[in-house]
Protein backbone atom coordinates (compact mmCIF):
# COMPACT_ATOMS: atom_id res chain seq x y z
CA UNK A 1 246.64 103.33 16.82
CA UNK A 2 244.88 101.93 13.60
CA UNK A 3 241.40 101.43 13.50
CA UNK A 4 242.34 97.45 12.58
CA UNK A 5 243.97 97.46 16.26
CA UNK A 6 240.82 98.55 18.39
CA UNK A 7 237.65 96.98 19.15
CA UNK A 8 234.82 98.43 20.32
CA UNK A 9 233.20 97.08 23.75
CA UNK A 10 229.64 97.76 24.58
CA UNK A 11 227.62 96.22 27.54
CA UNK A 12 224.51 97.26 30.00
CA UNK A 13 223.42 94.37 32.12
CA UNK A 14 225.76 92.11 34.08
CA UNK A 15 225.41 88.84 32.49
CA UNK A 16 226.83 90.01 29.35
CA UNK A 17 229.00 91.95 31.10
CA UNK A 18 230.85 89.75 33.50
CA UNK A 19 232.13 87.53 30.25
CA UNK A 20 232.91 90.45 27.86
CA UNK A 21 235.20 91.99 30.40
CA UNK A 22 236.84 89.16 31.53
CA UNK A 23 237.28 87.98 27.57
CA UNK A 24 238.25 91.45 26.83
CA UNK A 25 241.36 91.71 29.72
CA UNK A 26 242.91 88.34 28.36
CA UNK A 27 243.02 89.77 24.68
CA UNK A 28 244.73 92.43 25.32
CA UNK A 29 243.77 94.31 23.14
CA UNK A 30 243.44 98.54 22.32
CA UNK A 31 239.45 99.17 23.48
CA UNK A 32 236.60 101.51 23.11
CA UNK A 33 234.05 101.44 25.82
CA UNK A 34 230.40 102.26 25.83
CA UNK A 35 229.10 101.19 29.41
CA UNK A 36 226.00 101.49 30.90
CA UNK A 37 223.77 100.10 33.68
CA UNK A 38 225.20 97.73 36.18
CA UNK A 39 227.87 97.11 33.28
CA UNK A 40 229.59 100.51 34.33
CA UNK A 41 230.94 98.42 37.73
CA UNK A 42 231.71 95.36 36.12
CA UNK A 43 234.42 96.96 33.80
CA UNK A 44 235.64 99.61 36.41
CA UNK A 45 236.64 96.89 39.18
CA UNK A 46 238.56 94.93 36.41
CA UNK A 47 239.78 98.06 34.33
CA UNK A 48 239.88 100.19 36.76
CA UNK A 49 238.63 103.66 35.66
CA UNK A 50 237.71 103.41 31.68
CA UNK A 51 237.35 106.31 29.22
CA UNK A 52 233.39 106.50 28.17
CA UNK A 53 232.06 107.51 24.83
CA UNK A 54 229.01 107.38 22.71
CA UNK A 55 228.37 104.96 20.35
CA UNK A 56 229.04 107.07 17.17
CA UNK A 57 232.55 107.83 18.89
CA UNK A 58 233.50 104.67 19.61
CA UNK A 59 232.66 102.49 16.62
CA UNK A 60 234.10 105.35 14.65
CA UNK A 61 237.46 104.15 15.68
CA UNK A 62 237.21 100.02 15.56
CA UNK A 63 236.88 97.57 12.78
CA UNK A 64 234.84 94.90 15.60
CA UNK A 65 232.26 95.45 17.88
CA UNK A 66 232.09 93.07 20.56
CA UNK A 67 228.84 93.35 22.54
CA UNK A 68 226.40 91.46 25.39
CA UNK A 69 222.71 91.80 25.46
CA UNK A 70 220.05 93.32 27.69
CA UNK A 71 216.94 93.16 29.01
CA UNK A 72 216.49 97.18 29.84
CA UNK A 73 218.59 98.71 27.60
CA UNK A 74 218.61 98.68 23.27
CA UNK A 75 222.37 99.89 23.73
CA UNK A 76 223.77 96.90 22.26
CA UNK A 77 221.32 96.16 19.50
CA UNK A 78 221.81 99.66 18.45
CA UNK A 79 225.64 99.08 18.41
CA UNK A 80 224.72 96.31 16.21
CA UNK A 81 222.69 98.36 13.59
CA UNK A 82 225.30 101.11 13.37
CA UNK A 83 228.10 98.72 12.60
CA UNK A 84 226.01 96.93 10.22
CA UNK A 85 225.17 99.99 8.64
CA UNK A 86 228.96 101.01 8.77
CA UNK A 87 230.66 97.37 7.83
CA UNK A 88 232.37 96.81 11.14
CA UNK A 89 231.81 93.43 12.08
CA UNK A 90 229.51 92.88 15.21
CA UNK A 91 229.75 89.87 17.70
CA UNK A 92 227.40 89.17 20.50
CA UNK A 93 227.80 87.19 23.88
CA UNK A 94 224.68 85.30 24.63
CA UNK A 95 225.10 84.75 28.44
CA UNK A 96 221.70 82.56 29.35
CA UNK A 97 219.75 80.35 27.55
CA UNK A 98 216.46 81.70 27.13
CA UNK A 99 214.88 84.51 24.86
CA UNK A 100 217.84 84.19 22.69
CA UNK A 101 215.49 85.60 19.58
CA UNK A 102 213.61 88.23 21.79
CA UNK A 103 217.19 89.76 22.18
CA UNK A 104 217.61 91.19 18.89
CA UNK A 105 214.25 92.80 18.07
CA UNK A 106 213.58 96.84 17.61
CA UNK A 107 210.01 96.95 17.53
CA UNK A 108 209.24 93.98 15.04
CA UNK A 109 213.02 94.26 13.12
CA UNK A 110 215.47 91.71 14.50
CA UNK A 111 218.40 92.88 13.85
CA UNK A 112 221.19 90.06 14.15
CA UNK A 113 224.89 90.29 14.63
CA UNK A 114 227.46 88.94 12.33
CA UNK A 115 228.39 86.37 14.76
CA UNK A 116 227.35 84.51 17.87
CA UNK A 117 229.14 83.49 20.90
CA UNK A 118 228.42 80.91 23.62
CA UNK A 119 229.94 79.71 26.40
CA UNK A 120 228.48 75.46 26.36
CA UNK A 121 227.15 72.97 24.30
CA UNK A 122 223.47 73.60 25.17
CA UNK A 123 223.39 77.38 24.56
CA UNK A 124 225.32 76.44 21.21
CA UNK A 125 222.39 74.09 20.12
CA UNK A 126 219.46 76.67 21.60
CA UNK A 127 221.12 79.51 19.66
CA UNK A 128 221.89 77.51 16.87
CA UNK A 129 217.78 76.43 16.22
CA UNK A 130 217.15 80.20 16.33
CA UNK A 131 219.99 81.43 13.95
CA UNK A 132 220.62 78.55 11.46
CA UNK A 133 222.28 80.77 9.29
CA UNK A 134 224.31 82.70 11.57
CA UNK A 135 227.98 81.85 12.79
CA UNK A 136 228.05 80.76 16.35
CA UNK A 137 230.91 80.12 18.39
CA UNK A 138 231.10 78.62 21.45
CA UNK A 139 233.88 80.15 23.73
CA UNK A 140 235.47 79.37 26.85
CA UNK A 141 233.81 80.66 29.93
CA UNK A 142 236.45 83.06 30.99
CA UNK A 143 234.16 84.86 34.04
CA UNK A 144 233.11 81.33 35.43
CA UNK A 145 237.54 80.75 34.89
CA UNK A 146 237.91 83.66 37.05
CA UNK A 147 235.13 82.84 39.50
CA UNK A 148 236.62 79.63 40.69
CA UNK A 149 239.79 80.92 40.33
CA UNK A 150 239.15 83.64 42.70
CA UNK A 151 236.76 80.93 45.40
CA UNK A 152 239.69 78.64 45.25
CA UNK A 153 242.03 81.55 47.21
CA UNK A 154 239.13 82.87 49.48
CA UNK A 155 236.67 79.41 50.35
CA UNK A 156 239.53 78.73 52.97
CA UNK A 157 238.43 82.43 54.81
CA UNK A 158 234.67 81.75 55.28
CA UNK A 159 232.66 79.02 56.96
CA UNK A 160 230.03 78.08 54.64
CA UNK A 161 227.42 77.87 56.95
CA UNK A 162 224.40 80.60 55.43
CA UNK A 163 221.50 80.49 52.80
CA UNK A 164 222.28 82.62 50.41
CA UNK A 165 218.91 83.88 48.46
CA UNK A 166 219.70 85.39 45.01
CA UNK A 167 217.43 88.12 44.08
CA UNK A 168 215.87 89.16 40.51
CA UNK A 169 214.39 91.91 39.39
CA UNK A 170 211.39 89.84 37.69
CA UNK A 171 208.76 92.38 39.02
CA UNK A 172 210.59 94.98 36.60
CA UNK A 173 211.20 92.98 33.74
CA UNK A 174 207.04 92.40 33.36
CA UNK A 175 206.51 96.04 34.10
CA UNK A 176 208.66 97.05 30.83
CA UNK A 177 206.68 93.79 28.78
CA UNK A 178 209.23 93.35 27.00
CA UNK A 179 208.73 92.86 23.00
CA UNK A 180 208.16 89.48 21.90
CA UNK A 181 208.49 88.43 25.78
CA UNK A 182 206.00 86.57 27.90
CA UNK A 183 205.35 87.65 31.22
CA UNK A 184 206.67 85.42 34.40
CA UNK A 185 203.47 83.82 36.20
CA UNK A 186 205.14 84.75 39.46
CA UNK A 187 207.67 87.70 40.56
CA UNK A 188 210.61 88.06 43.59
CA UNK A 189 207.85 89.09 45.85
CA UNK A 190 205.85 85.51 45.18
CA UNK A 191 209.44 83.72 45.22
CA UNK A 192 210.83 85.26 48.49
CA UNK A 193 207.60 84.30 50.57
CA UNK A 194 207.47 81.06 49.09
CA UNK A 195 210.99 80.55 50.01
CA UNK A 196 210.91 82.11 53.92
CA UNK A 197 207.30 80.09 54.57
CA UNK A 198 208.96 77.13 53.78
CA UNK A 199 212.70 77.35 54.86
CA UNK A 200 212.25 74.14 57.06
CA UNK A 201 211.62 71.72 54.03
CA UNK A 202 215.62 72.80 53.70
CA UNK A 203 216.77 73.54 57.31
CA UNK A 204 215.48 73.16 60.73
CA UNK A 205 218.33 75.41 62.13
CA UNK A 206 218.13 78.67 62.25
CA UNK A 207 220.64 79.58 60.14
CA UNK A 208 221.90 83.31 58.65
CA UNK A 209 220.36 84.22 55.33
CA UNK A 210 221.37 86.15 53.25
CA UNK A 211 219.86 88.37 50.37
CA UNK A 212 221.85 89.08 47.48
CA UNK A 213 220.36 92.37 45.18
CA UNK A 214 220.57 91.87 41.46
CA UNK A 215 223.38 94.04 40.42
CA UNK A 216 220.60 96.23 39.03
CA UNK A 217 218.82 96.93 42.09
CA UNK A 218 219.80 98.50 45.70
CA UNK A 219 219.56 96.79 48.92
CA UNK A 220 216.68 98.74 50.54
CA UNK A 221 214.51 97.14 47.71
CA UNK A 222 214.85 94.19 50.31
CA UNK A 223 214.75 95.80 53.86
CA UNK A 224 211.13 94.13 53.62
CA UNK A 225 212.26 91.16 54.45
CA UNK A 226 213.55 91.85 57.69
CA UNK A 227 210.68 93.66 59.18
CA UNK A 228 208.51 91.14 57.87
CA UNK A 229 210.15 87.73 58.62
CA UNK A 230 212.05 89.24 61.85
CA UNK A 231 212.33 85.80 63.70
CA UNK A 232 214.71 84.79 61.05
CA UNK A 233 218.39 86.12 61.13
CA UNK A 234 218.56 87.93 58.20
CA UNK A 235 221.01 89.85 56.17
CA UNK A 236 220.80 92.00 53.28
CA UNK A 237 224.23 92.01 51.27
CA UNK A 238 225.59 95.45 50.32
CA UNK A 239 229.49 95.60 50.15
CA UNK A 240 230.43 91.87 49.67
CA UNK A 241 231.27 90.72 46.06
CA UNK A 242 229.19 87.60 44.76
CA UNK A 243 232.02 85.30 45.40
CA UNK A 244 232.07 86.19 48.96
CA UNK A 245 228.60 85.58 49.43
CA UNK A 246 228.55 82.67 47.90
CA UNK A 247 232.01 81.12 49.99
CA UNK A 248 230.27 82.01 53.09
CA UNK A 249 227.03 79.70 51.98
CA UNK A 250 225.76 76.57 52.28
CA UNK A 251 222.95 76.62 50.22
CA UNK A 252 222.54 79.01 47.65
CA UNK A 253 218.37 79.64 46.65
CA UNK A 254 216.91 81.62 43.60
CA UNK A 255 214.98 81.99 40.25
CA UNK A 256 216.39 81.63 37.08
CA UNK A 257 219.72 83.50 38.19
CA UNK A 258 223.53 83.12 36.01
CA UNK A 259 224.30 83.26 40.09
CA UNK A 260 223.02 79.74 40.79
CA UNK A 261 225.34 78.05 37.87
CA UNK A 262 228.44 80.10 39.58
CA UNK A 263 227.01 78.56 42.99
CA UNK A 264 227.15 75.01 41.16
CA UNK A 265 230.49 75.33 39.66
CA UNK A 266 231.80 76.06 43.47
CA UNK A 267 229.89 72.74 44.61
CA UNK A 268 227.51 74.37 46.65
CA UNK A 269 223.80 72.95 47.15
CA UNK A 270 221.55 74.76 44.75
CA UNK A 271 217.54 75.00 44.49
CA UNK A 272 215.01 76.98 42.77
CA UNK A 273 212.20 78.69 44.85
CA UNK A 274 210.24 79.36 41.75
CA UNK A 275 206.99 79.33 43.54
CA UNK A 276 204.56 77.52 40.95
CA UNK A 277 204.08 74.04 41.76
CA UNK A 278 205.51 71.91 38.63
CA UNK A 279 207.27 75.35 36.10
CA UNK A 280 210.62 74.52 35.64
CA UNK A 281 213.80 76.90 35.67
CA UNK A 282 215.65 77.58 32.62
CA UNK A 283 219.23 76.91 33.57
CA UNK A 284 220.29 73.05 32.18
CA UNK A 285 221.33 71.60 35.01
CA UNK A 286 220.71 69.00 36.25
CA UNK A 287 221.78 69.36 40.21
CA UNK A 288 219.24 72.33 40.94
CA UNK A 289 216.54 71.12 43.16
CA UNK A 290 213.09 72.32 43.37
CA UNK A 291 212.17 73.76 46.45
CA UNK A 292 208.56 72.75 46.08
CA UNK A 293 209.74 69.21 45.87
CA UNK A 294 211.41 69.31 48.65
CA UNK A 295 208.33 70.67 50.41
CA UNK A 296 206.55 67.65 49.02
CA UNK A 297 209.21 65.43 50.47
């Protein structure tokens, strides 16, 4: 194996993650993997078990670095700044569409890859006001592909009948204020209670809900919930993949969460329970309601 014929895959968070390894398996390519964080899961259930090195290691071996980008981890913008310093070229997935600069800073150096990817026309023209001068490509979606390929075989095993609440970490994320960040006026805490003291401005049954953890977190961050609201029937998910949970909903719920688009792209209802009375989501679409709309209603 030549070092022309490998690339070099590096990933910590699951946003990134979920559309680097599902790129990655349709290339077909000869790989070196550094994982970390809720990445490590991602690329085991589609690779199965993967051979882990250190940075140094891998990029040693590769002429590309493909990366994603985190919030808690500086794994990929160091990737970045050793293959700059080495002349590999580096691509990174941008998997949201906010804090697209923020990404790429060590301290105050922002440190930018060779090229961008995207995966629509609105993260393309975000990305594009913050990196004029950069290439950015806009690729297919291959995770969302694989999403509705995989809801398509299982919707017909599940009565969609739940709420599904997706769950963020946003408590965390102003704890480490991150650089060149601004802090959320509200966190999952604020979101959650806004969300259970209202339910009926969405559903005067008493339907199942369900609480999804971020792929980051573990479910007895949430076993809360049922002690406090225990007139509701609620469950928090542990074992069940995110297309499950989502088949086996009605109405999907959350933040600002890559979860909700995947709950659009499946047709399911969608609405934000950001608890502040007029601050808008991030994700451009659209079809997400506004929970404190509908309370208005």
């Amino acid at each position: 194996m030549t070092k022309e014929n490998n690339v070099t895959l590096v990933a910590h968070d699951a946003g990134g993650a979920e559309i680097l390894s599902s790129w990655a398996i349709l290339q077909k390519k000869n790989y070196s993997f550094c994982i970390e964080g809720p990445a490590l899961n991602i690329f085991k259930r589609k690779f199965g078990e993967i051979k882990n090195q250190n940075l140094d290691e891998a990029l040693k071996k590769s002429n590309l670095l493909v990366c994603g980008t985190s919030w808690e981890s500086r794994i990929e913008i160091d990737a970045i700044e050793i293959s700059k310093r080495n002349k590999i070229k580096s691509i990174a997935i941008l998997d949201h569409w906010v804090n697209f600069k923020e990404r790429f800073f060590i301290g105050e150096k922002l440190i930018i890859p060779d090229e961008l990817w995207v995966v629509d026309v609105k993260a393309k023209s975000i990305a594009k006001n913050f990196f004029p001068s950069t290439k950015i490509l806009q690729i297919p979606n291959y995770y969302m592909n694989d999403i509705v390929s995989e809801a398509k075989n299982k919707q017909l095993f599940f009565k969609s009948t739940a709420i599904l609440y997706i769950c963020e970490p946003i408590r965390r994320h102003n704890t480490i204020k991150l650089q060149h960040v601004k802090e959320q006026k509200y966190n999952e805490l604020d979101a959650i209670d806004f969300f259970l003291e209202n339910i009926s401005a969405i559903s005067k049954e008493n339907k199942q809900i369900i609480f999804r953890p971020h792929p980051s977190e573990k479910p007895e961050d949430y076993k809360w919930i049922i002690n406090k609201y225990d007139r509701y029937n609620i469950e928090i998910s542990e074992d069940k993949n995110l297309i499950e949970d989502i088949c086996r909903s009605a109405i999907v719920l959350g933040c600002e969460s890559m979860a909700m688009v995947v709950a659009l792209k499946l047709n399911k209802r969608v609405i934000s329970s950001i608890p502040i009375k007029g601050l808008k989501h991030c994700l451009p679409f659209k079809k997400i309601e506004y929970l404190y709309k509908l309370i208005k209603a």
